[in-house]
Protein backbone atom coordinates (compact mmCIF):
# COMPACT_ATOMS: atom_id res chain seq x y z
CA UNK A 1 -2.25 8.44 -14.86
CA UNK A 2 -3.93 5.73 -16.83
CA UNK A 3 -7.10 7.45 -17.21
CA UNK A 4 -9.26 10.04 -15.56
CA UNK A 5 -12.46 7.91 -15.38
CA UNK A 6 -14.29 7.44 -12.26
CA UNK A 7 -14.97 4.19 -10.40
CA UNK A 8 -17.42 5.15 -7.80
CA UNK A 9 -16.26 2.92 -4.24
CA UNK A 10 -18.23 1.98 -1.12
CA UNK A 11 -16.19 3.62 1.84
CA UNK A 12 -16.62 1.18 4.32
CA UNK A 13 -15.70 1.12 8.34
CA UNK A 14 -12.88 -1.33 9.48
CA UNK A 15 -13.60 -4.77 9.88
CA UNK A 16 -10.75 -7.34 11.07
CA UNK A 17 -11.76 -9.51 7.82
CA UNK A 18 -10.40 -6.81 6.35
CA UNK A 19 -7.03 -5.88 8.07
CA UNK A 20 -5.05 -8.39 5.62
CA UNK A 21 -5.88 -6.17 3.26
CA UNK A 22 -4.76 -3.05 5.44
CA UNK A 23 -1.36 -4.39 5.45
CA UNK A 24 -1.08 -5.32 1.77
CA UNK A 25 -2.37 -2.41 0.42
CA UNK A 26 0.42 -0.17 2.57
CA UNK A 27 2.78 -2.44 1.84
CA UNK A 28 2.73 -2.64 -1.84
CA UNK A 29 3.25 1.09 -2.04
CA UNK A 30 5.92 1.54 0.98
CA UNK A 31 8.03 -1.08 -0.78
CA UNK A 32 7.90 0.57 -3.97
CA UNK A 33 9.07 4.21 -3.34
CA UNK A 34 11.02 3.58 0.33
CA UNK A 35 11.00 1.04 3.21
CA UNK A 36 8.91 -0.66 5.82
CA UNK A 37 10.03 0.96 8.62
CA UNK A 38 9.37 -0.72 12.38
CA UNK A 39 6.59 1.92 13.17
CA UNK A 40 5.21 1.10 10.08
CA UNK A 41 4.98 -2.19 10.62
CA UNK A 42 3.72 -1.90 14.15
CA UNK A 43 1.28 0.14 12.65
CA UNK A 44 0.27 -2.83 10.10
CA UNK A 45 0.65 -5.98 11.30
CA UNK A 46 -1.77 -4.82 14.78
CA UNK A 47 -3.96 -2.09 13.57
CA UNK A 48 -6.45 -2.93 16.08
CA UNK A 49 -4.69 -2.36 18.94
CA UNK A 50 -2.61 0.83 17.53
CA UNK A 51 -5.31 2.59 15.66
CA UNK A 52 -8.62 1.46 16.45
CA UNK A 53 -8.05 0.65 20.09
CA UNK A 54 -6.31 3.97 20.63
CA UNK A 55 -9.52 6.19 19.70
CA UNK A 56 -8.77 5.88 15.67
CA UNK A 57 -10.67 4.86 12.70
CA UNK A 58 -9.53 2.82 9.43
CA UNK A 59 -11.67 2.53 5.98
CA UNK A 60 -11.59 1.26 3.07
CA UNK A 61 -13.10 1.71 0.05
CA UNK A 62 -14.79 -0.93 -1.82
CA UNK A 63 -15.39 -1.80 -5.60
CA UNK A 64 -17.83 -4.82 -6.14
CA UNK A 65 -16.41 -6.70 -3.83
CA UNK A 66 -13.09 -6.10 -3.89
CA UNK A 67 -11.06 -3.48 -1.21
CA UNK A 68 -9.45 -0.87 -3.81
CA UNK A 69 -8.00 1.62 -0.94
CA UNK A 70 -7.56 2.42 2.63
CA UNK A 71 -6.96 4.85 5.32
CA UNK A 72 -6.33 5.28 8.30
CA UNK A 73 -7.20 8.13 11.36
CA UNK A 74 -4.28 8.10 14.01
CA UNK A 75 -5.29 9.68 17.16
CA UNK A 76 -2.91 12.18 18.31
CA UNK A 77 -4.88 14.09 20.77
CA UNK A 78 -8.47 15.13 21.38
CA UNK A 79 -9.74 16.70 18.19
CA UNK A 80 -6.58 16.19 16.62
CA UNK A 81 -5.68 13.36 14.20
CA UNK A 82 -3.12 12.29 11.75
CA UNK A 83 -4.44 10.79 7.99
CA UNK A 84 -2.36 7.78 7.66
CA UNK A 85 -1.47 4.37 5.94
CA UNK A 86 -3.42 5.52 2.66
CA UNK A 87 -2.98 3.56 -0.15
CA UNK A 88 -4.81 2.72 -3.19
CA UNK A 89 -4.15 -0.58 -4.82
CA UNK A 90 -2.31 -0.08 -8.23
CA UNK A 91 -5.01 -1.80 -10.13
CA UNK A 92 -7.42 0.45 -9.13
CA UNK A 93 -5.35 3.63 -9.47
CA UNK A 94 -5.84 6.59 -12.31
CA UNK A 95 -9.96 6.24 -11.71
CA UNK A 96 -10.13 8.61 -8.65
CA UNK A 97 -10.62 6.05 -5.51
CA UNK A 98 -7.71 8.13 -3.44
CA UNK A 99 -9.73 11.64 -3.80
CA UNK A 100 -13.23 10.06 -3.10
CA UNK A 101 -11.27 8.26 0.29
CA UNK A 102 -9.99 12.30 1.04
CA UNK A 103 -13.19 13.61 0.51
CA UNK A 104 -14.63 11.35 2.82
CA UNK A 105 -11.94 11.15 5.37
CA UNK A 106 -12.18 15.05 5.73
CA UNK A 107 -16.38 15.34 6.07
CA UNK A 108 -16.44 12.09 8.87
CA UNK A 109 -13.30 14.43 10.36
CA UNK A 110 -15.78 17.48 10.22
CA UNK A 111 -18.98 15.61 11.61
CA UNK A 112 -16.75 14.57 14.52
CA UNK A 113 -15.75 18.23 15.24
CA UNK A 114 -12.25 17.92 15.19
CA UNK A 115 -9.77 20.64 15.12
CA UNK A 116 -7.14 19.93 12.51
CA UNK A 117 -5.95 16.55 10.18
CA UNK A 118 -2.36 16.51 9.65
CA UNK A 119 -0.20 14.32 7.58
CA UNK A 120 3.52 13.00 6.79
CA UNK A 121 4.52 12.48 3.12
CA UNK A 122 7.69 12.92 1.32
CA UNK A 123 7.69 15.42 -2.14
CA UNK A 124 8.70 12.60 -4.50
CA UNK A 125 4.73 11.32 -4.35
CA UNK A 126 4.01 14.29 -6.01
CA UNK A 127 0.26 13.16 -7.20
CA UNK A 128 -0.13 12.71 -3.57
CA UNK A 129 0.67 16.12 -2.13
CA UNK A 130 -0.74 17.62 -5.36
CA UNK A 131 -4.15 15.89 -4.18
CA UNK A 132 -3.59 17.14 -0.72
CA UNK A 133 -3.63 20.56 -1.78
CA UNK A 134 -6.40 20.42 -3.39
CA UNK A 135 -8.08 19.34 -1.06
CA UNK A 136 -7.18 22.40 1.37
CA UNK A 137 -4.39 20.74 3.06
CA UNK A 138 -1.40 23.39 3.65
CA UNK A 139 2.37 22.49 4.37
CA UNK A 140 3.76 23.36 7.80
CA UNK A 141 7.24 23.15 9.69
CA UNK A 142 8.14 19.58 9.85
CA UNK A 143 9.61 18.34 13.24
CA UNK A 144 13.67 17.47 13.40
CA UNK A 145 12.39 14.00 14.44
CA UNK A 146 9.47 13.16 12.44
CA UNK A 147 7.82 9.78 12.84
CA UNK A 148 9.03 8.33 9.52
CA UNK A 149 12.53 8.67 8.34
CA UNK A 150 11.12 8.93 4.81
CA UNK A 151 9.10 11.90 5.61
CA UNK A 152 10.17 15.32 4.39
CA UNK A 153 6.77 16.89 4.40
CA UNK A 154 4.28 17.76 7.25
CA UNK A 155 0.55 18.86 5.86
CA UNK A 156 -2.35 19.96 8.23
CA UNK A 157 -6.03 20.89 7.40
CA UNK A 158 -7.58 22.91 9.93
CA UNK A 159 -11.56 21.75 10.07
């Protein structure tokens, strides 16, 4: 980690101005450690119609006026939604901007009164599940199918 310093962000709503940035943001890190893959890029390229449309949320969190990192809240089912596409930009990384998105991903999911969060990763982002953990998320049984080939971890949060 470069530092532990924090650089307080803005979590903002989604905005289309700002879905560009959606898709760079997940890209940069997807092409670093594994692959696009189609859902992915479904996912990416038309976030409005397969997140926001579909009864989910995205943010982002902003630093002056730059976007620093995103996520995403993938409706699976009523009260019941997966934390997705979160990605901090590497210039903004070591300085905390992916555990003040978490912290605020989990209290909107509690004001909304949803059951769980769950979430796909694989092991090798270890900072990343680390951070999870912290943060009260617990591994569970990961489907023989699971939406991303490069997943090999299933995390839920129960609210």
């Amino acid at each position: 980690m470069k530092n532990s310093k924090i650089m307080k962000a803005s979590i903002i709503p989604f905005d289309s101005k700002y879905a560009k940035d959606f898709a760079r943001l997940n890209i940069e890190w997807l092409e670093k450690y594994f692959v696009v893959e189609p859902l992915d890029k479904e996912l990416l390229e038309q976030c409005e119609e397969t997140i926001i449309n579909k009864g989910g949320y995205i943010f982002f969190a902003k630093v002056d006026e730059e976007i620093a990192g995103t996520f995403s809240l993938i409706k699976i089912e009523n009260g019941v939604y997966e934390l997705g596409k979160m990605a901090v930009s590497p210039k903004f990384q070591g300085y905390k901007i992916g555990q003040q998105l978490l912290e605020y991903c989990i209290n909107f999911s509690k004001k909304q009164d949803w059951k769980k969060l769950i979430l796909y990763s694989n092991r090798i982002l270890e900072n990343a599940i680390y951070i999870y953990s912290k943060f009260g998320f617990k591994e569970i049984p990961l489907e023989d199918n699971p939406l991303y080939k490069r997943s090999n971890i299933k995390m839920e949060l129960l609210l």
